[in-house]
N, C-alpha and C. Protein backbone atom coordinates (compact mmCIF):
# COMPACT_ATOMS: atom_id res chain seq x y z
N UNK A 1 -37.77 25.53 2.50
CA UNK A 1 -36.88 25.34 1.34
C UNK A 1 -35.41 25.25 1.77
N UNK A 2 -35.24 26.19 2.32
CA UNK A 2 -33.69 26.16 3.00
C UNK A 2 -33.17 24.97 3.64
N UNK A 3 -33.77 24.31 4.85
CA UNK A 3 -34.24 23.68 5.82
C UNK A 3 -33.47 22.01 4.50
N UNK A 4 -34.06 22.19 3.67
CA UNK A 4 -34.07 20.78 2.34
C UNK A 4 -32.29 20.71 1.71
N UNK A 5 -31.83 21.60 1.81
CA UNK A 5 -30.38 21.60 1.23
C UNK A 5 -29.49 21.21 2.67
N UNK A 6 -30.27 21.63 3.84
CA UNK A 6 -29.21 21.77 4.97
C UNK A 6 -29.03 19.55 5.38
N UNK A 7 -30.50 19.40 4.55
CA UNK A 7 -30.33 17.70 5.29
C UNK A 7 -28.93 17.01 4.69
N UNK A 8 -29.19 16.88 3.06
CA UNK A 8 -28.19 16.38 2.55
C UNK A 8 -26.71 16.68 2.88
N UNK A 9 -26.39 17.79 3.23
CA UNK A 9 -24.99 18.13 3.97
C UNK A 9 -24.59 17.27 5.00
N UNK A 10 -25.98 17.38 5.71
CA UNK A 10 -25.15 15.87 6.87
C UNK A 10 -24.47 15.06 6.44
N UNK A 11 -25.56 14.34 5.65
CA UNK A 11 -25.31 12.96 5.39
C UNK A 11 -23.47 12.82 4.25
N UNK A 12 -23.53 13.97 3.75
CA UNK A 12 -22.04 13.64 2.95
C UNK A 12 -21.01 13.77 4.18
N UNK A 13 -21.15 15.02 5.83
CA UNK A 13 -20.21 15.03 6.53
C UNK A 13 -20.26 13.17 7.04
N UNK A 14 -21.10 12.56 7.06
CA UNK A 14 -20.79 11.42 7.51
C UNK A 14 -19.94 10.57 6.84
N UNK A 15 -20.04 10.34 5.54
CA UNK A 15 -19.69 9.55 4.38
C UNK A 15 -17.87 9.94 4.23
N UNK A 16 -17.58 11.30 4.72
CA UNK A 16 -16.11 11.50 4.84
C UNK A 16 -15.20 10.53 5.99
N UNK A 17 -16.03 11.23 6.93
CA UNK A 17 -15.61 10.29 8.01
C UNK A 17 -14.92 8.98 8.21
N UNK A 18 -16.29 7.92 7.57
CA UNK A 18 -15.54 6.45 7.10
C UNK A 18 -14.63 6.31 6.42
N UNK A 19 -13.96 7.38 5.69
CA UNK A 19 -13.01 7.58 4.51
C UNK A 19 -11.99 7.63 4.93
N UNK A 20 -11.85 8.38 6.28
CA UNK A 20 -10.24 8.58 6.89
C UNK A 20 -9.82 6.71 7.30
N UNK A 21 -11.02 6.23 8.19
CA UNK A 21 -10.95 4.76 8.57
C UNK A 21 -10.18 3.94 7.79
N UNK A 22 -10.71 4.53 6.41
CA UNK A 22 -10.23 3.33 5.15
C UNK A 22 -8.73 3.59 4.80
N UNK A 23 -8.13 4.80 5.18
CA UNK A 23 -6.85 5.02 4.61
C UNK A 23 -5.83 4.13 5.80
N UNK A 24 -6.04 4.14 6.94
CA UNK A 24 -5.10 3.22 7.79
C UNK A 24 -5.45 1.70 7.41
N UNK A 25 -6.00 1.32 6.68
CA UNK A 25 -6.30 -0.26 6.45
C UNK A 25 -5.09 -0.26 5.66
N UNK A 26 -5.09 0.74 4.70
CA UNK A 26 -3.70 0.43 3.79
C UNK A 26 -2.39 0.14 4.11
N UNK A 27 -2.08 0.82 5.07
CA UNK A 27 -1.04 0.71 5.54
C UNK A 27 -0.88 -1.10 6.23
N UNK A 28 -2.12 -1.34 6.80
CA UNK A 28 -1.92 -2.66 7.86
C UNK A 28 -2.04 -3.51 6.30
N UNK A 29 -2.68 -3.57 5.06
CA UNK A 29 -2.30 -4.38 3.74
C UNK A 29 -0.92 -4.95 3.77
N UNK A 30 0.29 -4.12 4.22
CA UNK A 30 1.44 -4.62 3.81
C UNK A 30 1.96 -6.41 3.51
N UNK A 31 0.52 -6.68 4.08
CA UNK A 31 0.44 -8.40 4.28
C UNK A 31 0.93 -8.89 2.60
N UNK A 32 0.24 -7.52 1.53
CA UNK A 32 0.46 -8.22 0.28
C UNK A 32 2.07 -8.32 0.09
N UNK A 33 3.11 -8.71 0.55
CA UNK A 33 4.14 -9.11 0.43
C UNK A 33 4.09 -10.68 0.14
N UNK A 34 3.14 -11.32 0.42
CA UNK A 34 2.73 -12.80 0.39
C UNK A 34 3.02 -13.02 -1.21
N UNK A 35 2.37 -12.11 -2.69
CA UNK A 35 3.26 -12.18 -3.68
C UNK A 35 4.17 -12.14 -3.57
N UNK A 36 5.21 -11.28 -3.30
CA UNK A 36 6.59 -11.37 -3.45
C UNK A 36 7.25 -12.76 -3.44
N UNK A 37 6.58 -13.27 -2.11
CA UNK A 37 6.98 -14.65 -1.88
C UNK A 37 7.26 -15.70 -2.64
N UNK A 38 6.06 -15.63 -3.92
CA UNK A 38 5.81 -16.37 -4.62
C UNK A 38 7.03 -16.38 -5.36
N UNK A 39 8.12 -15.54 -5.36
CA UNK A 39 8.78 -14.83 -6.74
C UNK A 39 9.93 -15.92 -6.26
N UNK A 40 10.59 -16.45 -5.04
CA UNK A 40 11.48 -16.70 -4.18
C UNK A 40 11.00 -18.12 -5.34
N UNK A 41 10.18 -18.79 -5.90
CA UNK A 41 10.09 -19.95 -6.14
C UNK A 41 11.32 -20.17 -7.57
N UNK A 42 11.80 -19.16 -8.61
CA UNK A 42 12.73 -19.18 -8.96
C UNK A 42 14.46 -19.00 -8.31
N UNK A 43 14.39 -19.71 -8.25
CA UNK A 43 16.32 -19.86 -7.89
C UNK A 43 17.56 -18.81 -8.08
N UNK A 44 17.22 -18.43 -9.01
CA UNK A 44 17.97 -17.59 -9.86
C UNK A 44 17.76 -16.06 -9.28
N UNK A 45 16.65 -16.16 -8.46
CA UNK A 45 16.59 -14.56 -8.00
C UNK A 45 16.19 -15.06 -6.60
N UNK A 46 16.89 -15.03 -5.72
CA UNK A 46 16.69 -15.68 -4.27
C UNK A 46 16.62 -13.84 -3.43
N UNK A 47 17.76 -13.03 -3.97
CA UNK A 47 17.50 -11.89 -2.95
C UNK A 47 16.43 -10.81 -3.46
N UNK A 48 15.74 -10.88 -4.41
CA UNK A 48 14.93 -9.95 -4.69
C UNK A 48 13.90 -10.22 -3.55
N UNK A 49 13.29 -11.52 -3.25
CA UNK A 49 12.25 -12.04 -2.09
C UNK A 49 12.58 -10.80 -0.77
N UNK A 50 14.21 -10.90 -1.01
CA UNK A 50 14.26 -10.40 0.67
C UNK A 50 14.21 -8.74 0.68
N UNK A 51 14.24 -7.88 -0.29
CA UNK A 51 13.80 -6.98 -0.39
C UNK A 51 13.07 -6.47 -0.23
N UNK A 52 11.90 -7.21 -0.97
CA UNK A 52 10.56 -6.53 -1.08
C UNK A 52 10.27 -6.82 0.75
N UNK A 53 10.50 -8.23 1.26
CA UNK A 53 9.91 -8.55 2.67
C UNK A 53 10.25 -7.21 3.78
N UNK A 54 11.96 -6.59 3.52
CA UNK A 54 11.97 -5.61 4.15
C UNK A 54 11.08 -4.29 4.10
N UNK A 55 10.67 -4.09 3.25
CA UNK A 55 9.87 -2.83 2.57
C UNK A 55 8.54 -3.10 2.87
N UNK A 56 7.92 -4.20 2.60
CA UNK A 56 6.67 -4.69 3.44
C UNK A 56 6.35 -4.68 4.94
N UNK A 57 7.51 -4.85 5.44
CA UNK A 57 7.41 -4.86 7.36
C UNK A 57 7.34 -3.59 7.55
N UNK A 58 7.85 -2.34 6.76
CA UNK A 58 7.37 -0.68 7.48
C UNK A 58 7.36 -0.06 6.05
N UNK A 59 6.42 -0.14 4.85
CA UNK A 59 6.48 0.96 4.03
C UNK A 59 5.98 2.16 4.47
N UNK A 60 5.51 1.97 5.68
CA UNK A 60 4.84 3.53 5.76
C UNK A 60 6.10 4.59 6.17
N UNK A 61 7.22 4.46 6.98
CA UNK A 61 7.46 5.06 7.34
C UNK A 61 9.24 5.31 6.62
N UNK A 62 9.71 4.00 5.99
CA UNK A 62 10.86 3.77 5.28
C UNK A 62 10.34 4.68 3.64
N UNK A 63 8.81 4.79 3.10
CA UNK A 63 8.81 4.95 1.90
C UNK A 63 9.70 6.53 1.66
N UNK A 64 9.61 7.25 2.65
CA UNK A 64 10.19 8.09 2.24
C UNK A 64 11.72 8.49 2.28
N UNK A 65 12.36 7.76 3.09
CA UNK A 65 13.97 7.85 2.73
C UNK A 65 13.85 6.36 1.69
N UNK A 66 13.34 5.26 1.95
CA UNK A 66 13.51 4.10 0.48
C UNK A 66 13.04 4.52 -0.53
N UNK A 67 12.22 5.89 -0.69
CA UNK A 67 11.45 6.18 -1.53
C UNK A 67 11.99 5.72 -3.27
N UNK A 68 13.12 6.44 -3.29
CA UNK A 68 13.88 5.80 -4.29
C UNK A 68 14.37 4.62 -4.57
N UNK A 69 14.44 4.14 -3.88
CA UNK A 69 15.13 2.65 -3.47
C UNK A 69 13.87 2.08 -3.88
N UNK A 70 12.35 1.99 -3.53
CA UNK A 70 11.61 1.23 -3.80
C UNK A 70 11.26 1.52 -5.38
N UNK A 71 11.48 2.20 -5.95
CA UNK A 71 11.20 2.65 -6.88
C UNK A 71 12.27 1.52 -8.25
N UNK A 72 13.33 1.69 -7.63
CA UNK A 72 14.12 0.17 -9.03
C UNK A 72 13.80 -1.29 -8.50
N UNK A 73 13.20 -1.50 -7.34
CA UNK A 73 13.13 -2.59 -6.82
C UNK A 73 11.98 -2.68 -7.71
N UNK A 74 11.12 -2.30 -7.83
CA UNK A 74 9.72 -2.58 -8.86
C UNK A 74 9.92 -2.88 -9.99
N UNK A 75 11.06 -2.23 -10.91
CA UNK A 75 11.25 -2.48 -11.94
C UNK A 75 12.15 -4.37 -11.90
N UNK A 76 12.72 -4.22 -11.07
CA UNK A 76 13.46 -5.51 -11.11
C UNK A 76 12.52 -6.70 -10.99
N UNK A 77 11.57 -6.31 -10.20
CA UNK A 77 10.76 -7.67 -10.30
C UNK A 77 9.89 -8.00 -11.49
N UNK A 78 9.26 -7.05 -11.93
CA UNK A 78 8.92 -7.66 -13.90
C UNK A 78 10.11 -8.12 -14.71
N UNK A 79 11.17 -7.45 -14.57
CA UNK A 79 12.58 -7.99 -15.30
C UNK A 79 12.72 -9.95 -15.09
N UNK A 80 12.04 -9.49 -13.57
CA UNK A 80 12.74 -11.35 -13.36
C UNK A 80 11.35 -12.57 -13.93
N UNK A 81 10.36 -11.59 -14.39
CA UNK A 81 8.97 -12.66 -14.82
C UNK A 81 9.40 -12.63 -15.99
């Protein structure tokens, strides 16, 4: 009986595992800056493009002194749709 609870424990320590894997993919995502790009197609807002592109090349490690900084940059880009 005992022996029956101890199997299933494995199998969830495994299922964590792959989980850490998945959190560094996020970081290498930053590719989604490729929207931003799209935004550069109005005229009228030429430097918002170059913003976001900076913040895309290292959010991992800028988010926390840009932390704020990225934070009105978000709002500005629905303002400009």
């Amino acid at each position: 009986m005992p022996a029956a609870p101890v199997t299933p424990i494995l199998p969830v320590v495994e299922l964590v595992v792959p989980v850490v894997p998945i959190l560094p993919v996020d970081p290498v995502v930053p590719v989604v800056p490729v929207e931003p790009t799209e935004l550069p197609v109005d005229p009228a807002v030429p430097v918002l493009p170059e913003l976001p592109v900076v913040l895309g090349k290292a959010p991992a490690v800028p988010v926390v002194l840009l932390g704020p900084v990225a934070v009105p940059v978000v709002p500005t880009v629905p303002v400009a749709l």
